[in-house]
PDB file of N, CA and C in Angstrom:
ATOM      1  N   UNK A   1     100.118 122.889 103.245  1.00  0.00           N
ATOM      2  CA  UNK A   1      99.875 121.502 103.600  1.00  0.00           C
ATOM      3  C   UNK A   1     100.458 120.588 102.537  1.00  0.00           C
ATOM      4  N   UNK A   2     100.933 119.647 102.976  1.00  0.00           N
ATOM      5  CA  UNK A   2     101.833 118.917 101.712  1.00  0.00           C
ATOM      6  C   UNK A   2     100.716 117.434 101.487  1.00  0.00           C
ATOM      7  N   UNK A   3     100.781 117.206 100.134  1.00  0.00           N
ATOM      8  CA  UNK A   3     100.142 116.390  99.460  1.00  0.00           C
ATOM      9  C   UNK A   3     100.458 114.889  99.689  1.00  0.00           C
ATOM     10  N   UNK A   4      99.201 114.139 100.244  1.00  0.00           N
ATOM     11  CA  UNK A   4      99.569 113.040 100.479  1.00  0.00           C
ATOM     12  C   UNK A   4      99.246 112.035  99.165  1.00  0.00           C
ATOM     13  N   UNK A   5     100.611 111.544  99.081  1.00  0.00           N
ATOM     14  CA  UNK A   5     100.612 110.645  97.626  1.00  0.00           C
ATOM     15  C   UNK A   5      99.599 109.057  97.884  1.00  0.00           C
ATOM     16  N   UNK A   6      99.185 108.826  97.172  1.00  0.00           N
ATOM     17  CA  UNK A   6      98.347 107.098  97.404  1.00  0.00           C
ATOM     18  C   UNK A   6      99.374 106.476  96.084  1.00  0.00           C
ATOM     19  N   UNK A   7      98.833 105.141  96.434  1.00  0.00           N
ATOM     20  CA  UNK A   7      99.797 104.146  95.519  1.00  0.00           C
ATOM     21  C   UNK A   7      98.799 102.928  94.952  1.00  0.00           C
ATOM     22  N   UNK A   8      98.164 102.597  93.728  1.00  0.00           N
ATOM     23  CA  UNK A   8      97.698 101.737  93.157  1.00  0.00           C
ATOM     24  C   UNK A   8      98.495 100.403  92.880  1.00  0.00           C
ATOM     25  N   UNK A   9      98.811  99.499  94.220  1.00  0.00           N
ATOM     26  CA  UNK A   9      99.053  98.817  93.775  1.00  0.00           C
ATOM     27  C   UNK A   9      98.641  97.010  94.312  1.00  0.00           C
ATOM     28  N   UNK A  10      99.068  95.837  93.935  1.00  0.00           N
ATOM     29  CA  UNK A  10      98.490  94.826  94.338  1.00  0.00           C
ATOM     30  C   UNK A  10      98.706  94.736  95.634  1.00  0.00           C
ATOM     31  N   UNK A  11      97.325  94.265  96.128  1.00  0.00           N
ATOM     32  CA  UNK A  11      97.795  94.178  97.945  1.00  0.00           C
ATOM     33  C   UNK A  11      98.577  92.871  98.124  1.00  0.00           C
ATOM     34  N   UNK A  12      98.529  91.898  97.198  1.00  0.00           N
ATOM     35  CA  UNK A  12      99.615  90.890  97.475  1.00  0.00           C
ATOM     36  C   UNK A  12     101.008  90.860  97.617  1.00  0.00           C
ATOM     37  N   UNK A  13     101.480  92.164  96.620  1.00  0.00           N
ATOM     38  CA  UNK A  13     103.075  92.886  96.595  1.00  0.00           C
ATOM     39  C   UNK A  13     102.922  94.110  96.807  1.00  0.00           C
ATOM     40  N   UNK A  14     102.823  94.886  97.431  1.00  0.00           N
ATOM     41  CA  UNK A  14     102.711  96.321  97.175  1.00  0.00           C
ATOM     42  C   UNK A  14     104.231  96.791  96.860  1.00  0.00           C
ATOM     43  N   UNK A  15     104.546  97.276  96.439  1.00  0.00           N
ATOM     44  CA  UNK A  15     105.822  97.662  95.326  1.00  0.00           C
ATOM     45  C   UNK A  15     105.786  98.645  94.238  1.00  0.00           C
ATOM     46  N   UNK A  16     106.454  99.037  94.234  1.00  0.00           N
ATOM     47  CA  UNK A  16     106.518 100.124  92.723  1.00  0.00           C
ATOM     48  C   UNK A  16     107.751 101.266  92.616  1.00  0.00           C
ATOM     49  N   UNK A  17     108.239 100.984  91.461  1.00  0.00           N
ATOM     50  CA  UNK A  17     109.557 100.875  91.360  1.00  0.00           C
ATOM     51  C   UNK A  17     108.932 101.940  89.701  1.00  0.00           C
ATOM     52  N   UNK A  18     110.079 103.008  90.096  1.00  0.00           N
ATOM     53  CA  UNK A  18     110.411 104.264  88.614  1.00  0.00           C
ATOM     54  C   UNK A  18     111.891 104.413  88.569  1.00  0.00           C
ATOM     55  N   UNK A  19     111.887 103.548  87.185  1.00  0.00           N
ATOM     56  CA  UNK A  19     113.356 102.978  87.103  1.00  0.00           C
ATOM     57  C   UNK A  19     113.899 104.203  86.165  1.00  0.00           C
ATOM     58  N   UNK A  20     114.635 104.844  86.097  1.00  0.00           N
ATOM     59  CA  UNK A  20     115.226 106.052  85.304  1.00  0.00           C
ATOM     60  C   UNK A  20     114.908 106.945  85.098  1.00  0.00           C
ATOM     61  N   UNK A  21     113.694 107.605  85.653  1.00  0.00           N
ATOM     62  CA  UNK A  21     112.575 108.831  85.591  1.00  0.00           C
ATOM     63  C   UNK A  21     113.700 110.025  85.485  1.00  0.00           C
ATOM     64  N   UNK A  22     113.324 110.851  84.627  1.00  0.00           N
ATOM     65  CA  UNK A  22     114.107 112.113  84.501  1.00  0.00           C
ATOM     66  C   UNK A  22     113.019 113.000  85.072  1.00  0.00           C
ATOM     67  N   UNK A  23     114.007 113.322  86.129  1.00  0.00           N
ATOM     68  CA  UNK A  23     113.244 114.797  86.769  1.00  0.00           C
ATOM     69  C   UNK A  23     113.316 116.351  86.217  1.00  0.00           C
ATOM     70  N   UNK A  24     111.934 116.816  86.359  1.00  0.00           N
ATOM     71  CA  UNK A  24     112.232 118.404  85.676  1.00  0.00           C
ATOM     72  C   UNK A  24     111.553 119.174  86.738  1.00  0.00           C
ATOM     73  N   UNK A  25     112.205 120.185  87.261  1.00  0.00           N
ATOM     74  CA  UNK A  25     111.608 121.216  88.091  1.00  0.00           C
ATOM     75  C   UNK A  25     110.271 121.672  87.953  1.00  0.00           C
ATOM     76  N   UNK A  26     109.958 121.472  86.554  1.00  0.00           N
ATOM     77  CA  UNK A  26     108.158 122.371  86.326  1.00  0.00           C
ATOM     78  C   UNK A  26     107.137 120.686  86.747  1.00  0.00           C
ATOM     79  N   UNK A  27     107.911 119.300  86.463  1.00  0.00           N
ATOM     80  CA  UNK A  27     106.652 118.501  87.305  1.00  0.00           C
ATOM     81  C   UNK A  27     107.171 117.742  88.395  1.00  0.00           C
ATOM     82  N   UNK A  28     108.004 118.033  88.963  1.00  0.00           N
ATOM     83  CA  UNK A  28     107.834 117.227  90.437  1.00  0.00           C
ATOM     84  C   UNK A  28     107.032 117.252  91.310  1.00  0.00           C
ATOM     85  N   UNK A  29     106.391 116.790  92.269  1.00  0.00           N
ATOM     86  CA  UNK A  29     105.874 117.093  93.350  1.00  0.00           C
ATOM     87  C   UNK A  29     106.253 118.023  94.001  1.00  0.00           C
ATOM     88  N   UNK A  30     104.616 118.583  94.663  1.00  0.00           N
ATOM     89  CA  UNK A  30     105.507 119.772  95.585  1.00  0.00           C
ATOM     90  C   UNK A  30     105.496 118.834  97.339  1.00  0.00           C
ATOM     91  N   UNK A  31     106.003 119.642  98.035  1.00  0.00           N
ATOM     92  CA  UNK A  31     105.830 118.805  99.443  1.00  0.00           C
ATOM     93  C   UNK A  31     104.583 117.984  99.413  1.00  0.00           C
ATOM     94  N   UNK A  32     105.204 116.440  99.450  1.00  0.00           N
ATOM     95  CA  UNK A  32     104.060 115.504 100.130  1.00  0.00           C
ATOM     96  C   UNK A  32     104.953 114.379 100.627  1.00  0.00           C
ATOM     97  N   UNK A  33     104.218 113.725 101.058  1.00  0.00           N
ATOM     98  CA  UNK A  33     104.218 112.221 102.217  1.00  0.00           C
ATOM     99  C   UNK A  33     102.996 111.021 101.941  1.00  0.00           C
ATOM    100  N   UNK A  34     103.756 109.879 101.974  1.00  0.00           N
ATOM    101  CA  UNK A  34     102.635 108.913 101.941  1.00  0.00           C
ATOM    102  C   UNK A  34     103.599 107.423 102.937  1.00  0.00           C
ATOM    103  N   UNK A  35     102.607 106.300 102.506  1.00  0.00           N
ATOM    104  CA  UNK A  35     102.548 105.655 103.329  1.00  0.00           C
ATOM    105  C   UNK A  35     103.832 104.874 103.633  1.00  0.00           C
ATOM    106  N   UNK A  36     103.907 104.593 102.131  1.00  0.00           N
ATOM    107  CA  UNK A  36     105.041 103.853 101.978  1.00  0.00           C
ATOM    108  C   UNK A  36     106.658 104.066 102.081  1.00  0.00           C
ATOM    109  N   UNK A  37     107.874 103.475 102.347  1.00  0.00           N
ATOM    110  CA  UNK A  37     108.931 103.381 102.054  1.00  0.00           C
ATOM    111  C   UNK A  37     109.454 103.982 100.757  1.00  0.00           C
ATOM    112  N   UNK A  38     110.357 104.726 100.672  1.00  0.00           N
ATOM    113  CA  UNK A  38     111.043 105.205  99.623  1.00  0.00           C
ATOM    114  C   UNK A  38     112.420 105.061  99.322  1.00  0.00           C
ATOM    115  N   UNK A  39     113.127 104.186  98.195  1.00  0.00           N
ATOM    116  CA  UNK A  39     114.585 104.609  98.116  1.00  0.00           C
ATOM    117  C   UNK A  39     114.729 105.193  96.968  1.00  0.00           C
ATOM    118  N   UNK A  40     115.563 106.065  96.811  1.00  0.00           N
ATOM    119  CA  UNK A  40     116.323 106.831  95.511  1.00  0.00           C
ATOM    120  C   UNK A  40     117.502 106.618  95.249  1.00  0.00           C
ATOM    121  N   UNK A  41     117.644 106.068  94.275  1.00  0.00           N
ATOM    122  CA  UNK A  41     119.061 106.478  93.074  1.00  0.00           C
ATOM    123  C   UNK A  41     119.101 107.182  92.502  1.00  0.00           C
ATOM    124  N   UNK A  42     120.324 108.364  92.771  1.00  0.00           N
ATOM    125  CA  UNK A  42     120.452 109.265  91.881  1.00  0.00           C
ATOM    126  C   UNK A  42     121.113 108.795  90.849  1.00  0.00           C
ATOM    127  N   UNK A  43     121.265 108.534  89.316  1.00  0.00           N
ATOM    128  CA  UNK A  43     121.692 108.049  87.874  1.00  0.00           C
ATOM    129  C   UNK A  43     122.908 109.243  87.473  1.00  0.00           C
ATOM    130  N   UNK A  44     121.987 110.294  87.508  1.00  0.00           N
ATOM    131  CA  UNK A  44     123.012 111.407  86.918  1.00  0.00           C
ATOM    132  C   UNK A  44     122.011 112.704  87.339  1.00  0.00           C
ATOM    133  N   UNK A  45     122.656 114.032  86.721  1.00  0.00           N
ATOM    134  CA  UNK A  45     122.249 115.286  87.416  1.00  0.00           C
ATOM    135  C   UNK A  45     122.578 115.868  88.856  1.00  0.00           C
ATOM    136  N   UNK A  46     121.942 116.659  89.038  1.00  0.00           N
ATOM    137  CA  UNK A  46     122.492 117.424  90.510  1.00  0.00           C
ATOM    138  C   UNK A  46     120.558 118.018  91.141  1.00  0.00           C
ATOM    139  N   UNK A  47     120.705 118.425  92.100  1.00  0.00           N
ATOM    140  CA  UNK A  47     119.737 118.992  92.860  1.00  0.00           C
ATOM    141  C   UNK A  47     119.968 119.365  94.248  1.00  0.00           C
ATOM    142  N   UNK A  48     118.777 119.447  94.718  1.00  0.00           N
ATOM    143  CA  UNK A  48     118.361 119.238  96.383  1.00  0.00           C
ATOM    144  C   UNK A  48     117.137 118.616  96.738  1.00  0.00           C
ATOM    145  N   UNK A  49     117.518 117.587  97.700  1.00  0.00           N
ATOM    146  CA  UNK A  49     116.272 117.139  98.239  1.00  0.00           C
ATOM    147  C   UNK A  49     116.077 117.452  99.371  1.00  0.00           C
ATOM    148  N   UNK A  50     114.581 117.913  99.642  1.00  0.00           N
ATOM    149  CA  UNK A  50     114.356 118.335 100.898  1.00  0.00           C
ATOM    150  C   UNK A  50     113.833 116.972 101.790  1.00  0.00           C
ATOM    151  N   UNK A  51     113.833 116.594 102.702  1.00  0.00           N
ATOM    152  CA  UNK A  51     113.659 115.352 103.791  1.00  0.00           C
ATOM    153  C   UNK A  51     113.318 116.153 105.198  1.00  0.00           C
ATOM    154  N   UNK A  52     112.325 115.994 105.551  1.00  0.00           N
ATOM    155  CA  UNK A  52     112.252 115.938 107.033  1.00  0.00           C
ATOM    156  C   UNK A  52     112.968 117.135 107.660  1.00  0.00           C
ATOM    157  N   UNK A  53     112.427 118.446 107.136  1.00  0.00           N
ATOM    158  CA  UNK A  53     113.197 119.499 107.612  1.00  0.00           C
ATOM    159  C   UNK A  53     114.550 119.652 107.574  1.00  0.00           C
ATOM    160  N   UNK A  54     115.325 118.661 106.378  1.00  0.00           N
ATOM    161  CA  UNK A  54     116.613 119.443 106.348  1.00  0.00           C
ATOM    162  C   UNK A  54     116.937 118.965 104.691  1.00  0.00           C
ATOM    163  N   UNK A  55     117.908 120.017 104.254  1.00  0.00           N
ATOM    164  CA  UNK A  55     118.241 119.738 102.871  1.00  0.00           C
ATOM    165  C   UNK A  55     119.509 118.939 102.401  1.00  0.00           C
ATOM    166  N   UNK A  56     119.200 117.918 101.939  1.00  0.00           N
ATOM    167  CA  UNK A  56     120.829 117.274 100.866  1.00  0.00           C
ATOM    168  C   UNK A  56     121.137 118.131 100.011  1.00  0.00           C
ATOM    169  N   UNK A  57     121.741 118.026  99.718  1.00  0.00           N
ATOM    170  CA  UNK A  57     122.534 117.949  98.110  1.00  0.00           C
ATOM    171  C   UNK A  57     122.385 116.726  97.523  1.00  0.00           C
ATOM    172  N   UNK A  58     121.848 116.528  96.302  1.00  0.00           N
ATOM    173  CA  UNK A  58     121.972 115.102  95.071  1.00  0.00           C
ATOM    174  C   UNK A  58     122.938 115.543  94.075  1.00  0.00           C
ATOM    175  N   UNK A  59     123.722 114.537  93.875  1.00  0.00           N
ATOM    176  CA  UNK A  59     124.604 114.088  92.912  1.00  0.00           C
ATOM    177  C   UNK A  59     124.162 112.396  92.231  1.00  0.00           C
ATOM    178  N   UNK A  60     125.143 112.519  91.451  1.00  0.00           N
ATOM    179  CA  UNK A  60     124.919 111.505  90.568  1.00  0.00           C
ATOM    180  C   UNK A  60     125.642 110.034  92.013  1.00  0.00           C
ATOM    181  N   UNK A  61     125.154 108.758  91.879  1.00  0.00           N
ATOM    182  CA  UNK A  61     125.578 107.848  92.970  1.00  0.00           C
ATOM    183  C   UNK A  61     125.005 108.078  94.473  1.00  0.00           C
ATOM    184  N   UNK A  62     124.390 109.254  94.707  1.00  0.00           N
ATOM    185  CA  UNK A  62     123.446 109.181  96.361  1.00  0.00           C
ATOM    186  C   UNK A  62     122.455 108.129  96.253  1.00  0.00           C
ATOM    187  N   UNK A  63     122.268 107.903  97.393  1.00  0.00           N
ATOM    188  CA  UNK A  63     121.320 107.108  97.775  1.00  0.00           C
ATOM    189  C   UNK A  63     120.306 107.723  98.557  1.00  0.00           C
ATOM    190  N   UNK A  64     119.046 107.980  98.857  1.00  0.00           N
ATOM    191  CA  UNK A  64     118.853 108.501  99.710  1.00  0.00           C
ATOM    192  C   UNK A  64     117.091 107.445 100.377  1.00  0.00           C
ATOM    193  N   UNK A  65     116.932 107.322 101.805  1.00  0.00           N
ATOM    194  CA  UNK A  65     115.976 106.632 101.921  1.00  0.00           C
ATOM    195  C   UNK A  65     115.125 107.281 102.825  1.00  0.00           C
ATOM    196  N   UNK A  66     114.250 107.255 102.547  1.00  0.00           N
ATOM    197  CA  UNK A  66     113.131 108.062 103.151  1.00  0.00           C
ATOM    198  C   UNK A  66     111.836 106.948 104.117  1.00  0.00           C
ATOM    199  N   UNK A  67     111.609 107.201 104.981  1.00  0.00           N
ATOM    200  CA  UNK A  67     110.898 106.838 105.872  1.00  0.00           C
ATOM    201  C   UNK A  67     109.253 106.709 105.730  1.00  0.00           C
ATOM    202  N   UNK A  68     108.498 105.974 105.540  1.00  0.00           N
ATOM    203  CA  UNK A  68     107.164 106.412 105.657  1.00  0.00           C
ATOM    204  C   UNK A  68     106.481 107.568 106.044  1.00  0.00           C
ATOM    205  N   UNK A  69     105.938 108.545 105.680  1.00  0.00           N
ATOM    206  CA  UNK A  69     105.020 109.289 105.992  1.00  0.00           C
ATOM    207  C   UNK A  69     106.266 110.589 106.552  1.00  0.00           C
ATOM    208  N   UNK A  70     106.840 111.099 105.801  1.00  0.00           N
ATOM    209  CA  UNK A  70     107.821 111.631 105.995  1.00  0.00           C
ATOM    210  C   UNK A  70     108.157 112.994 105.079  1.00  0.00           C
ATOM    211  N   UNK A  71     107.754 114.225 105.310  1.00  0.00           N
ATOM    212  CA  UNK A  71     107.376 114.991 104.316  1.00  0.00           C
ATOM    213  C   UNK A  71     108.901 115.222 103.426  1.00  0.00           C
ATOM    214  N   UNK A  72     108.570 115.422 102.488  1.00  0.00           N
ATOM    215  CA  UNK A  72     110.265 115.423 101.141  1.00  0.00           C
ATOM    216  C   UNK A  72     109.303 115.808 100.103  1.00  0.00           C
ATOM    217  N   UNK A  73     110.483 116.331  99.295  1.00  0.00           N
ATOM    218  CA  UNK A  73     110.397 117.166  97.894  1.00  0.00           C
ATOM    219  C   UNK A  73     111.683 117.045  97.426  1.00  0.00           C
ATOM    220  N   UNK A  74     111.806 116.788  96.014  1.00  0.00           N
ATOM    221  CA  UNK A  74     113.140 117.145  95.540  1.00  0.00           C
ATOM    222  C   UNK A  74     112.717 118.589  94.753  1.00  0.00           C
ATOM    223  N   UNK A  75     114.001 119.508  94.171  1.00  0.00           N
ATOM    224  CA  UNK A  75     114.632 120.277  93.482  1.00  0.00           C
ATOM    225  C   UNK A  75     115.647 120.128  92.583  1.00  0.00           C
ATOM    226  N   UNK A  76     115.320 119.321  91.633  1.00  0.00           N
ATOM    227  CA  UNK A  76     116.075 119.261  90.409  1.00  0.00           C
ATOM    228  C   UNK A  76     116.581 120.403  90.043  1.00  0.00           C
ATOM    229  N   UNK A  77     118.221 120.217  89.682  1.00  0.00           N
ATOM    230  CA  UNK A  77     118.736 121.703  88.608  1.00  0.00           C
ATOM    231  C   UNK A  77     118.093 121.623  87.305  1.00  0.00           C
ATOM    232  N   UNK A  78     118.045 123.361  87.168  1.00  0.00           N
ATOM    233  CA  UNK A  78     117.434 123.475  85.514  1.00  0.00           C
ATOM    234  C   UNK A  78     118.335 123.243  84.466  1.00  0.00           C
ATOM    235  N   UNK A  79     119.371 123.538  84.853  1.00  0.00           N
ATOM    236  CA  UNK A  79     120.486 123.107  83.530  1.00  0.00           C
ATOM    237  C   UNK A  79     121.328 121.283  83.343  1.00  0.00           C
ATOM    238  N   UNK A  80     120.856 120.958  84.629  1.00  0.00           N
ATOM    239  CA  UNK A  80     121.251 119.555  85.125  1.00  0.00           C
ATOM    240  C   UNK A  80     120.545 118.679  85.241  1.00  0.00           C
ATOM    241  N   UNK A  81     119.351 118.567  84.832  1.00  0.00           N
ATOM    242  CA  UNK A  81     118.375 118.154  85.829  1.00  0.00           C
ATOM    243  C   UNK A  81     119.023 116.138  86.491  1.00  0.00           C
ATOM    244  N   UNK A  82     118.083 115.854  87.047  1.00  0.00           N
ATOM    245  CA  UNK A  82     118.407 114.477  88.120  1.00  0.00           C
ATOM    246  C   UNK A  82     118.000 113.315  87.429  1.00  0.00           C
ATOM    247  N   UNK A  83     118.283 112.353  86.938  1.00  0.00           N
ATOM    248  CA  UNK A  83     117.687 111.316  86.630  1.00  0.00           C
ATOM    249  C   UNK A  83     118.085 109.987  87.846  1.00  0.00           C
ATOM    250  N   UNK A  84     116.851 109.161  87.896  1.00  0.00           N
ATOM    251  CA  UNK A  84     116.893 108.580  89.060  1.00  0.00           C
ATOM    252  C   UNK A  84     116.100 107.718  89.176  1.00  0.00           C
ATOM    253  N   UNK A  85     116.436 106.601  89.822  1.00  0.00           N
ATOM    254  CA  UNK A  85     115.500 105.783  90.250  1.00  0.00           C
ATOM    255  C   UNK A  85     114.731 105.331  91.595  1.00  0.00           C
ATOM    256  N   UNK A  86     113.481 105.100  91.728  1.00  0.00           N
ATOM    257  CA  UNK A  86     112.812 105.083  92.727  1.00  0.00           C
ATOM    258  C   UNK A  86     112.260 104.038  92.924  1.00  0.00           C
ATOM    259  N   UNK A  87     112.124 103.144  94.205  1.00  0.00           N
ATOM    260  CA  UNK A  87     111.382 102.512  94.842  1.00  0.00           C
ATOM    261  C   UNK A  87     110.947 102.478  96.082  1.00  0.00           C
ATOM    262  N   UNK A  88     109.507 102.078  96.109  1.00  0.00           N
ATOM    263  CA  UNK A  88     108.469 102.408  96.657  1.00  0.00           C
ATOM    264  C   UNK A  88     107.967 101.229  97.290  1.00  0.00           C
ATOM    265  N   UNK A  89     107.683 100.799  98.584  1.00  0.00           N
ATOM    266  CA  UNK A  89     107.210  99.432  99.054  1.00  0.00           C
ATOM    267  C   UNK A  89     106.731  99.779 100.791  1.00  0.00           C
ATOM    268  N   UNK A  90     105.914  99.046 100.337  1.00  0.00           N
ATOM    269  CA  UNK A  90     104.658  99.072 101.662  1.00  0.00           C
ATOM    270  C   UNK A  90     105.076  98.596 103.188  1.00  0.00           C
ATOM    271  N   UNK A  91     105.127  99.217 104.164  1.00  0.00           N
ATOM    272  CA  UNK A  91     106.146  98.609 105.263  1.00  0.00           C
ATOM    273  C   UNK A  91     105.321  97.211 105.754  1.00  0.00           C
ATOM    274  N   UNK A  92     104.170  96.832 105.340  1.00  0.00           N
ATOM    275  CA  UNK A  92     104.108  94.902 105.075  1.00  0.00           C
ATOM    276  C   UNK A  92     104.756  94.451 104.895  1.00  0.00           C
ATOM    277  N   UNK A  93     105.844  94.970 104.025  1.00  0.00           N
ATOM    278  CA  UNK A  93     107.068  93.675 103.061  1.00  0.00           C
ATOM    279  C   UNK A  93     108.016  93.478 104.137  1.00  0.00           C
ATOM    280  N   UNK A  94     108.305  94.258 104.852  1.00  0.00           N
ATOM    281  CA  UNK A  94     109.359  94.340 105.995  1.00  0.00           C
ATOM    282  C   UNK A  94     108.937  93.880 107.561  1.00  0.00           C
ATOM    283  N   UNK A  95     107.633  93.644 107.863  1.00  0.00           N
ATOM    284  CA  UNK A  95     107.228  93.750 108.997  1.00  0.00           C
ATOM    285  C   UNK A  95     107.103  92.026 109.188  1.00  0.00           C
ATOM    286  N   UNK A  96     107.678  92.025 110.559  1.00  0.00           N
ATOM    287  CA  UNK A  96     107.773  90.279 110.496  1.00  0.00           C
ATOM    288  C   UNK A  96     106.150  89.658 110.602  1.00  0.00           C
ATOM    289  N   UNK A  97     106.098  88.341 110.203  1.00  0.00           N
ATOM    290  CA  UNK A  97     104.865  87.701 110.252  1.00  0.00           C
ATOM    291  C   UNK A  97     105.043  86.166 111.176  1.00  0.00           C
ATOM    292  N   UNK A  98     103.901  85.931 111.783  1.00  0.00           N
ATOM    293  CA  UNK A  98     104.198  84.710 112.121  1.00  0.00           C
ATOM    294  C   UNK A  98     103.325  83.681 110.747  1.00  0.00           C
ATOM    295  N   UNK A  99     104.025  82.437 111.443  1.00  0.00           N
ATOM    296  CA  UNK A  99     103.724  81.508 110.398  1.00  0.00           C
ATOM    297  C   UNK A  99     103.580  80.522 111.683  1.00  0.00           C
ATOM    298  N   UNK A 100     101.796  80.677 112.716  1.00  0.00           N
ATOM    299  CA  UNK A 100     101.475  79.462 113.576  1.00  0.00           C
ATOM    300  C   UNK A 100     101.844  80.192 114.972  1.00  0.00           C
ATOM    301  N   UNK A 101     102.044  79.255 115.948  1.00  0.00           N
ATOM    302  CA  UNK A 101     102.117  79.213 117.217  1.00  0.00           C
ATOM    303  C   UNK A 101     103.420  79.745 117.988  1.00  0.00           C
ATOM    304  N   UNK A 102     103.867  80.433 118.670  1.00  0.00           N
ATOM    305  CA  UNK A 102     104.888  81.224 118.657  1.00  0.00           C
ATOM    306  C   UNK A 102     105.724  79.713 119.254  1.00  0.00           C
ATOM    307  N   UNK A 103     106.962  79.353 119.380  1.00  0.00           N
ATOM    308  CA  UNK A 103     107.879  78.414 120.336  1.00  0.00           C
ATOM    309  C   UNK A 103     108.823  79.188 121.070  1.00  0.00           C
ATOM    310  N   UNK A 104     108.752  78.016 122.390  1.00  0.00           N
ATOM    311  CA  UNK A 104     109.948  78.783 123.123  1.00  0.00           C
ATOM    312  C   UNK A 104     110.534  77.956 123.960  1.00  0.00           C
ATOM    313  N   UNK A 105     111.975  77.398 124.335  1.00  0.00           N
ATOM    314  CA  UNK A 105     111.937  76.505 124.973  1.00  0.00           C
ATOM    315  C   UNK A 105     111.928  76.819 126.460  1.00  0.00           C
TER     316      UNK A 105
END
């Protein structure tokens, strides 16, 4: 069963951003999913990320974006490992809002 991650953050922004994190195979996560939106920059290193039943390859310059509630794991190399950046944001930030009474002519 893969581990569902929670996120401590303000309900006014929910956001959270791991700007250069060096990944090492002995602490990554193992398979989990949570609520929020995910993008990755890969910085430098090599790996595999697993997504949604199928595997990338990471290099240094991928991008990779992950979906809410979407099971993934990376696999950092041991001699390479991945450094990378991550952000994290609540699909609130994206979801339209009204502001009043809808118009229409």
């Amino acid at each position: 069963n893969p581990l569902r991650k929670q996120f401590n953050a303000d309900p006014a922004f929910p956001f959270s951003i791991m700007h250069r994190d060096l990944k090492n195979y002995r602490t990554e996560l193992p398979d989990h999913l949570h609520d929020w939106y995910e993008i990755v920059y890969v910085h430098s290193g090599k790996g595999v990320f697993f997504i949604d039943q199928t595997i990338y390859d990471m290099r240094a310059g991928d991008l990779f974006v992950i979906p809410g509630n979407t099971i993934h794991r990376s696999f950092p190399d041991r001699e390479d490992p991945v450094t990378s950046t991550a952000v994290f944001f609540s699909p609130v930030l994206i979801q339209p809002s009204s502001l009043g009474e809808s118009f229409s002519y």
